[in-house]
C-alpha atoms as a PDB file:
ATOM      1  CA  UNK A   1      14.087-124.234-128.539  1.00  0.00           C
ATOM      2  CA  UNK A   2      17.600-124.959-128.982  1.00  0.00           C
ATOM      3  CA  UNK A   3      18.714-125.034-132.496  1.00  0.00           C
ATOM      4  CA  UNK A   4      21.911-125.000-133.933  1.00  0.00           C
ATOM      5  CA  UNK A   5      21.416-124.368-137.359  1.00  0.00           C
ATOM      6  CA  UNK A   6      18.979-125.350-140.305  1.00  0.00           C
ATOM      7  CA  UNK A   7      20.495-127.313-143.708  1.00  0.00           C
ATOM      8  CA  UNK A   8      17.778-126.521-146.423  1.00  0.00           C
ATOM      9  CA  UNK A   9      16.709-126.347-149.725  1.00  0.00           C
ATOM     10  CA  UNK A  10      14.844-123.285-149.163  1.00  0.00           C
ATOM     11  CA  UNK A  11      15.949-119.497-149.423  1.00  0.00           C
ATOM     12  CA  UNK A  12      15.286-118.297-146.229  1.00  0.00           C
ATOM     13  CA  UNK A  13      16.696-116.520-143.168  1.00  0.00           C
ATOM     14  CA  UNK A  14      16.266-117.078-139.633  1.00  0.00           C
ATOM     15  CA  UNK A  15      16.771-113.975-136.736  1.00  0.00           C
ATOM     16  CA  UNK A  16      19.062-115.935-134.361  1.00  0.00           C
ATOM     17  CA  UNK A  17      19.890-119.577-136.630  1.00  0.00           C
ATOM     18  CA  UNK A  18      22.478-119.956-139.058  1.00  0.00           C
ATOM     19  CA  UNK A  19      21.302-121.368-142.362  1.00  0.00           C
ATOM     20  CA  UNK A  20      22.851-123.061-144.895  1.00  0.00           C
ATOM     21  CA  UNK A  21      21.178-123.626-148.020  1.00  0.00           C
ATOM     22  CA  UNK A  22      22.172-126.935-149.856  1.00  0.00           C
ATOM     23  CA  UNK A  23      20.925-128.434-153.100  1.00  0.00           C
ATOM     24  CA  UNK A  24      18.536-131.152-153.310  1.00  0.00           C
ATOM     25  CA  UNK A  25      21.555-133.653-154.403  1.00  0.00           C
ATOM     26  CA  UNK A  26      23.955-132.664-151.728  1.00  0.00           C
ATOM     27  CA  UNK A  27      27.538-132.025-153.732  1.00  0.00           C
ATOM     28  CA  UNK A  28      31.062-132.808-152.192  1.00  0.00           C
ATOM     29  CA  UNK A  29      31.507-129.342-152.059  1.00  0.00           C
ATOM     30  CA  UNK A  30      28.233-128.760-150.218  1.00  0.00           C
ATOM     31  CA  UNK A  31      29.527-131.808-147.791  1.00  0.00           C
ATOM     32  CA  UNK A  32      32.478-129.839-147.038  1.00  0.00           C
ATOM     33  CA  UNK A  33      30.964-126.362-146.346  1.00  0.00           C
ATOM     34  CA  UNK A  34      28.661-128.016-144.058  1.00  0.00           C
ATOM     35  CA  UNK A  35      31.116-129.946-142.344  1.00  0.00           C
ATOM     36  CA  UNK A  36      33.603-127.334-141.804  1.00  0.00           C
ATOM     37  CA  UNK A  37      30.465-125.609-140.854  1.00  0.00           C
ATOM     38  CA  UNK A  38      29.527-128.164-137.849  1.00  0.00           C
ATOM     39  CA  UNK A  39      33.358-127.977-136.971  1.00  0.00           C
ATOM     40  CA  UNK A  40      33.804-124.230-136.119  1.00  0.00           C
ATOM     41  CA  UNK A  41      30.059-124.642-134.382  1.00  0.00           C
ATOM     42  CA  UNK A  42      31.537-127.269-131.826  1.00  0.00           C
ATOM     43  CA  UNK A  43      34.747-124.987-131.332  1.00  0.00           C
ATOM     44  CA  UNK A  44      32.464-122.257-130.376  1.00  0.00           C
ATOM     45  CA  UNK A  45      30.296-124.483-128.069  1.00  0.00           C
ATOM     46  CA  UNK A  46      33.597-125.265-126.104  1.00  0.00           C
ATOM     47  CA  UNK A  47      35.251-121.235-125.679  1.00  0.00           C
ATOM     48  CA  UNK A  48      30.879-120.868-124.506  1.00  0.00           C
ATOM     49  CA  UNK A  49      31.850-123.972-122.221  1.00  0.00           C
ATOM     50  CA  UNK A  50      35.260-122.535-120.989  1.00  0.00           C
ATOM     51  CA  UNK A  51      33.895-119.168-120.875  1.00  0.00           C
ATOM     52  CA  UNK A  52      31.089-119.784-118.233  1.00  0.00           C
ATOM     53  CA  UNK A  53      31.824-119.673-114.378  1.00  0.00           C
ATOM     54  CA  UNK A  54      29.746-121.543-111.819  1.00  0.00           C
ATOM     55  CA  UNK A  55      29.930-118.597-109.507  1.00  0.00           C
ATOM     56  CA  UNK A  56      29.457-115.769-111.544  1.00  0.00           C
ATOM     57  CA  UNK A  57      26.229-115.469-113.250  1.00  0.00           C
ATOM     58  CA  UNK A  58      23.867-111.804-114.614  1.00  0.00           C
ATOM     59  CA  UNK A  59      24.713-108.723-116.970  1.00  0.00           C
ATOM     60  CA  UNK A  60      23.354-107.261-119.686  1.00  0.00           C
ATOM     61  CA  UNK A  61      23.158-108.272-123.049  1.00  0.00           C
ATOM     62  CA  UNK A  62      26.316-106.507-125.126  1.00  0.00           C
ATOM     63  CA  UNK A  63      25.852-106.780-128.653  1.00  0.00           C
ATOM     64  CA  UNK A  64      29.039-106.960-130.954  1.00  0.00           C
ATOM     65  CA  UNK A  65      28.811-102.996-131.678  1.00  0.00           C
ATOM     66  CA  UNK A  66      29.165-101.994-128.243  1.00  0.00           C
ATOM     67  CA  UNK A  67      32.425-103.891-127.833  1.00  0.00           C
ATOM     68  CA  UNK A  68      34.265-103.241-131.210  1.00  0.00           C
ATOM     69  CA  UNK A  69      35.841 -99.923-132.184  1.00  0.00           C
ATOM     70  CA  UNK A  70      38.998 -98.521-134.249  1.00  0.00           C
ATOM     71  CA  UNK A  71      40.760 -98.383-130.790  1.00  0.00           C
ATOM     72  CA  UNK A  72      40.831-102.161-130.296  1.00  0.00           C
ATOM     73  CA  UNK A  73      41.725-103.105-133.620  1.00  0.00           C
ATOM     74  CA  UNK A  74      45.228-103.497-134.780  1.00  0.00           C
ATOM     75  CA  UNK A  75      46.475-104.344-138.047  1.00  0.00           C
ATOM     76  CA  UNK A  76      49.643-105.936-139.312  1.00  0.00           C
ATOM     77  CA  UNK A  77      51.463-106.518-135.991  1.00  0.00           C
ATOM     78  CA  UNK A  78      54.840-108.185-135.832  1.00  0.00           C
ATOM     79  CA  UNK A  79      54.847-111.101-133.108  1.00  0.00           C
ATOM     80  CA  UNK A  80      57.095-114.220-132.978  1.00  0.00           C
ATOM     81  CA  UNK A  81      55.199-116.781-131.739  1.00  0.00           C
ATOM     82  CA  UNK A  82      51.614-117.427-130.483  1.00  0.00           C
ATOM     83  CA  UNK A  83      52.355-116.560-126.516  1.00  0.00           C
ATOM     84  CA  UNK A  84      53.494-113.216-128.411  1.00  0.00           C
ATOM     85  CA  UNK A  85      50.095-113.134-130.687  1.00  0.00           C
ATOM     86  CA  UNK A  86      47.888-113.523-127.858  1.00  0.00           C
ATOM     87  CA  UNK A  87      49.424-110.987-125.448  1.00  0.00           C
ATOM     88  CA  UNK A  88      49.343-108.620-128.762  1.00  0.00           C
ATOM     89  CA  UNK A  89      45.944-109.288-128.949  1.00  0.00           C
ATOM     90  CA  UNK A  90      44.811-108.432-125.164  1.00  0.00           C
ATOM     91  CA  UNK A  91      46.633-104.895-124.983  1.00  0.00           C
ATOM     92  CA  UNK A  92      44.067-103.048-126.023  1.00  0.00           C
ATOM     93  CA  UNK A  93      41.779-104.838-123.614  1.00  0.00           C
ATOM     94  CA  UNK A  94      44.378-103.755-120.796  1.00  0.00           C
ATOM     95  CA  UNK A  95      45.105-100.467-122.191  1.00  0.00           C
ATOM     96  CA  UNK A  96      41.482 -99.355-121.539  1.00  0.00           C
ATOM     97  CA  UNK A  97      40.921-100.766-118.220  1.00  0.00           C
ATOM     98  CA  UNK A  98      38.737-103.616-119.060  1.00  0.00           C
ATOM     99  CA  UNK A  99      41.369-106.329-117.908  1.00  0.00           C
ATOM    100  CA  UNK A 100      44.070-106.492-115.916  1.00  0.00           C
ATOM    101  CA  UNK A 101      47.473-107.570-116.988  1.00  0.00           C
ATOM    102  CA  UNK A 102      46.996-110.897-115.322  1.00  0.00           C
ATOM    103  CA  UNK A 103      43.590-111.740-117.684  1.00  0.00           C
ATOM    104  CA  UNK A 104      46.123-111.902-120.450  1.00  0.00           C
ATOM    105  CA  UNK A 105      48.683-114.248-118.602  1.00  0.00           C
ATOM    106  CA  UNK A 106      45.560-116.306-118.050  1.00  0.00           C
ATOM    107  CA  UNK A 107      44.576-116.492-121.565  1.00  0.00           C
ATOM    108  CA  UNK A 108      47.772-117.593-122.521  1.00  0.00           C
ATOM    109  CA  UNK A 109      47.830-120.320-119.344  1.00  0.00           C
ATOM    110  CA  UNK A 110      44.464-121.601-121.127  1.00  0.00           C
ATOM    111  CA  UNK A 111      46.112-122.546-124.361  1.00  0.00           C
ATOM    112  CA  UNK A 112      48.794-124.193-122.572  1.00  0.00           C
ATOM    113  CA  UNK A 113      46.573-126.815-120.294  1.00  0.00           C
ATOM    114  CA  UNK A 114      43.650-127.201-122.920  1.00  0.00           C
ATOM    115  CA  UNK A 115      45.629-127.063-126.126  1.00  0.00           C
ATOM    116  CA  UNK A 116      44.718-124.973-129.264  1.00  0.00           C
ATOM    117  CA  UNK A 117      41.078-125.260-129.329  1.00  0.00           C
ATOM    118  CA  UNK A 118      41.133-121.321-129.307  1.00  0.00           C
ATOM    119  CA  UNK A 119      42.022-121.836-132.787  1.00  0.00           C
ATOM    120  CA  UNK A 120      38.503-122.086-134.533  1.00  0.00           C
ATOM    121  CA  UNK A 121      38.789-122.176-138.551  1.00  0.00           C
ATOM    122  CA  UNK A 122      41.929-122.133-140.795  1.00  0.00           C
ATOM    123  CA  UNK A 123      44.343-118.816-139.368  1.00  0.00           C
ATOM    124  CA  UNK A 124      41.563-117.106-137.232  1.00  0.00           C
ATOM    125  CA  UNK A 125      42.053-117.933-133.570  1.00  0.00           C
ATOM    126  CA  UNK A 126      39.836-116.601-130.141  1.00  0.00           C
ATOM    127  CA  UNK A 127      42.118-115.822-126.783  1.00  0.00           C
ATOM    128  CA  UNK A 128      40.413-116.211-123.621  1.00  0.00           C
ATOM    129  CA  UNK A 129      40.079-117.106-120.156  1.00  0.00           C
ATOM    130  CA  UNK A 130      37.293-118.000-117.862  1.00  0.00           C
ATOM    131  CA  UNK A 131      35.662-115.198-116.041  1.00  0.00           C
ATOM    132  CA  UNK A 132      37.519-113.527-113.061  1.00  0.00           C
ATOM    133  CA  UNK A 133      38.245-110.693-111.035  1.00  0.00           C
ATOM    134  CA  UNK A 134      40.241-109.491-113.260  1.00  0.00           C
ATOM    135  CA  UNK A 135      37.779-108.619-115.631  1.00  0.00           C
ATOM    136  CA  UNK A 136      36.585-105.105-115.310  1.00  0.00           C
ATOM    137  CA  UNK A 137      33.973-104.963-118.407  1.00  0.00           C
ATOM    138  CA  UNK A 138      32.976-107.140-121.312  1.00  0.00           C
ATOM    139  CA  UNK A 139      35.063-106.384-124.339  1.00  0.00           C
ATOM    140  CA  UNK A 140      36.733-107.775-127.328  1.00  0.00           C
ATOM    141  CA  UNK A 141      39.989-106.752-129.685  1.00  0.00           C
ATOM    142  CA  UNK A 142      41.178-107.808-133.107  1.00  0.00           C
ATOM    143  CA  UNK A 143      44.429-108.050-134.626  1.00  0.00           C
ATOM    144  CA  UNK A 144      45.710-109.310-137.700  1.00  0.00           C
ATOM    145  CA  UNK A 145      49.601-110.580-137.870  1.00  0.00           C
ATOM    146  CA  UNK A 146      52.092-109.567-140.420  1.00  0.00           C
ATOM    147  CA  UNK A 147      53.538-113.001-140.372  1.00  0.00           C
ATOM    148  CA  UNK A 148      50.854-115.717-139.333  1.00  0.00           C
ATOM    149  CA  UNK A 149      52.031-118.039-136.469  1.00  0.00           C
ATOM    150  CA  UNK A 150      51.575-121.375-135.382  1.00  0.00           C
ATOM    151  CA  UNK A 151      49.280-122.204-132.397  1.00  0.00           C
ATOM    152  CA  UNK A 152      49.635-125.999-132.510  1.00  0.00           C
ATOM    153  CA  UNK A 153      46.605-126.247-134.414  1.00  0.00           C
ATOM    154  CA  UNK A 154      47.438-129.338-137.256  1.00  0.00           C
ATOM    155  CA  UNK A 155      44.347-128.402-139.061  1.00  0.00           C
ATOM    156  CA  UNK A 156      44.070-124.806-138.486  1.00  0.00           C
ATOM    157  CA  UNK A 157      47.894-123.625-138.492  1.00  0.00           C
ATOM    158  CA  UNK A 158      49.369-121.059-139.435  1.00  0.00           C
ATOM    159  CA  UNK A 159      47.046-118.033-137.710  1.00  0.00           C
ATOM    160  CA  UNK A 160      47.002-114.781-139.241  1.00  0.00           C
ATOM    161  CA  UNK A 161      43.789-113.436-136.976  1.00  0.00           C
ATOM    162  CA  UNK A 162      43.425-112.996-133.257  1.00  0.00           C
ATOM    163  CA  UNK A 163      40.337-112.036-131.638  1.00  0.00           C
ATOM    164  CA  UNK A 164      40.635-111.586-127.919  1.00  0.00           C
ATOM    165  CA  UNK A 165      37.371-111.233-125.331  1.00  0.00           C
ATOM    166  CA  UNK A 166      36.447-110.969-121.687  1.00  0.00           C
ATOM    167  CA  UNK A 167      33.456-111.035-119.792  1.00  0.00           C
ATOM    168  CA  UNK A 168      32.896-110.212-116.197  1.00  0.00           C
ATOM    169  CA  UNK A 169      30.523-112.872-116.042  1.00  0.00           C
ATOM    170  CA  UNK A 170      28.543-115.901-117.698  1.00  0.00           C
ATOM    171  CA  UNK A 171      26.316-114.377-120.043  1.00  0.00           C
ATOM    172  CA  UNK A 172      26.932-110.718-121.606  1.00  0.00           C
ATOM    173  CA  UNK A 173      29.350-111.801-124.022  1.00  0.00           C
ATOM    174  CA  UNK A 174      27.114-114.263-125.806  1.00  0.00           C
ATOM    175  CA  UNK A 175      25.329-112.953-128.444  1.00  0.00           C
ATOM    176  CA  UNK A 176      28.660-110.185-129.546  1.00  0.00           C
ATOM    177  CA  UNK A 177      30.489-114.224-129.597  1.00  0.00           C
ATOM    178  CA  UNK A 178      27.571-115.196-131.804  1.00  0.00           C
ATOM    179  CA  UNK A 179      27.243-112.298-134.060  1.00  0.00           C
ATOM    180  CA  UNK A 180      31.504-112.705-134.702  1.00  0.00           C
ATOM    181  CA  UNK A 181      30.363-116.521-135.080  1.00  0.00           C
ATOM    182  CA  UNK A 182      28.297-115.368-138.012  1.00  0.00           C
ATOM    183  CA  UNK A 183      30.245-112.792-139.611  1.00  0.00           C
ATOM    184  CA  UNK A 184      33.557-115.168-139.846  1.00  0.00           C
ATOM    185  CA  UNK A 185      31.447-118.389-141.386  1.00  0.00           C
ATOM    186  CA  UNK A 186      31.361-116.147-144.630  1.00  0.00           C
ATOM    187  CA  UNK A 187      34.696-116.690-146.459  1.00  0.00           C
ATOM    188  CA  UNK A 188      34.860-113.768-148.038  1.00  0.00           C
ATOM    189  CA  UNK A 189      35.197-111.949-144.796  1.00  0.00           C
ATOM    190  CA  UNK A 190      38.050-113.767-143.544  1.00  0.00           C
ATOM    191  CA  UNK A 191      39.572-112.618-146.678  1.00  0.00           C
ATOM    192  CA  UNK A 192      38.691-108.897-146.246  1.00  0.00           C
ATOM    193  CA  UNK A 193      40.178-109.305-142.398  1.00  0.00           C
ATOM    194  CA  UNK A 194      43.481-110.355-143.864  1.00  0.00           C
ATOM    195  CA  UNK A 195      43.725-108.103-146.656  1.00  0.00           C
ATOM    196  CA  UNK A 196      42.534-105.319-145.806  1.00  0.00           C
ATOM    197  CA  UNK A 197      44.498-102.169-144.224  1.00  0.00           C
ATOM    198  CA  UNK A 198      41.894 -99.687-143.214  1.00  0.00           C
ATOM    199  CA  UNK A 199      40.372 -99.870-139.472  1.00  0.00           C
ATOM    200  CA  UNK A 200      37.299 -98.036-140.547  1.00  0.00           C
ATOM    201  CA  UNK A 201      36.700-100.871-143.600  1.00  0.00           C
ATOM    202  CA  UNK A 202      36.896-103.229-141.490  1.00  0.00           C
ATOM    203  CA  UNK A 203      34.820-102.004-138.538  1.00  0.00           C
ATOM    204  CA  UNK A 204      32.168-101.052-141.098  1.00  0.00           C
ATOM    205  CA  UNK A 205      31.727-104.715-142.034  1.00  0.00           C
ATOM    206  CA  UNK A 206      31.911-106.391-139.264  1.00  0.00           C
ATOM    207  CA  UNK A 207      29.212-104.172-137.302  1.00  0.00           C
ATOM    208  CA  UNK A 208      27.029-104.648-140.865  1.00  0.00           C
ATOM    209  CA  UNK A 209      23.862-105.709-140.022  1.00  0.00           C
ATOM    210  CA  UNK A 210      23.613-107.198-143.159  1.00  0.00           C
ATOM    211  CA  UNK A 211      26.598-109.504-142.203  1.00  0.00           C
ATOM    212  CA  UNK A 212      26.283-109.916-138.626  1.00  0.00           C
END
């Protein structure tokens, strides 16, 4: 019942289960897709970890759609550092009343005791902090930095992507986490987050079923 993905020969898809097709010889490059693969699967297992709270448990299931719009994307912002990036990252949060201020001071608090583990794949990192009072509704931004920044991340440095989320409890934001999960273990749309300019472009991709 609990399956993380499927490595196959096959062409097939699965609902809810990543697959990765592989040839019957498994090539070094194959290796290294599925590796990298198994690493960004284990950071997400820890912000699901980090992200749950022993006292606060219900809500609904939000799906990626409801929590992503042009108003909490932001493209090309100037920040100096990755306390900088991250505070970036949660104003739109704020700025609609989802958070308060101090959910951002506590995302920023979590990279400082628990390291850069926020920062999931090469230049795409995920702010959070555990769920709190100070979390009004589940939601999620995105911005992408004019100048990527280091987090401390030897493998993953230098960050060019910020995703920030909250949830006011242990289990809305968990499939909108999985869907991003999905979207962002294609390469190509990494590349179309940090390249392209238009809000609407990306928006249109990310909520693509096809995609997602």
């Amino acid at each position: 019942d609990e399956i993380d993905v499927v490595i196959t020969t096959n062409e097939f898809k699965l609902s809810n289960v990543d697959v990765i097709k592989v040839s019957p010889f498994l090539e070094n490059d194959e290796i290294y897709d599925v590796r990298n693969f198994i690493i960004r699967l284990n950071k997400f297992k820890q912000i699901y970890k980090y992200s749950i709270s022993d006292r606060v448990l219900g809500g609904k299931i939000v799906m990626l759609k409801d929590v992503m719009n042009e108003e909490v994307i932001e493209l090309g912002v100037s920040v100096d550092n990755w306390e900088e990036a991250i505070m970036k990252a949660g104003e739109p949060l704020v700025r609609q009343g989802n958070v308060e201020q101090a959910y951002i001071d506590n995302m920023i608090q979590a990279v400082k005791d628990l390291g850069p583990y926020i920062v999931i794949m090469p230049g795409v990192a995920f702010a959070h902090a555990r769920p709190d009072e100070n979390v009004k509704s589940t939601c999620m931004s995105m911005i992408t930095l004019e100048k990527p920044v280091n987090f401390g991340s030897e493998q993953n440095d230098p960050v060019s992507i910020v995703f920030a989320f909250a949830a006011p409890n242990s289990n809305e934001h968990m499939v909108a986490l999985q869907d991003l999960a999905r979207f962002l273990s294609v390469e190509e749309n990494i590349e179309l987050l940090k390249n392209v300019n238009d809000k609407q472009t990306i928006l249109d991709k990310l909520l693509d079923e096809e995609t997602v």
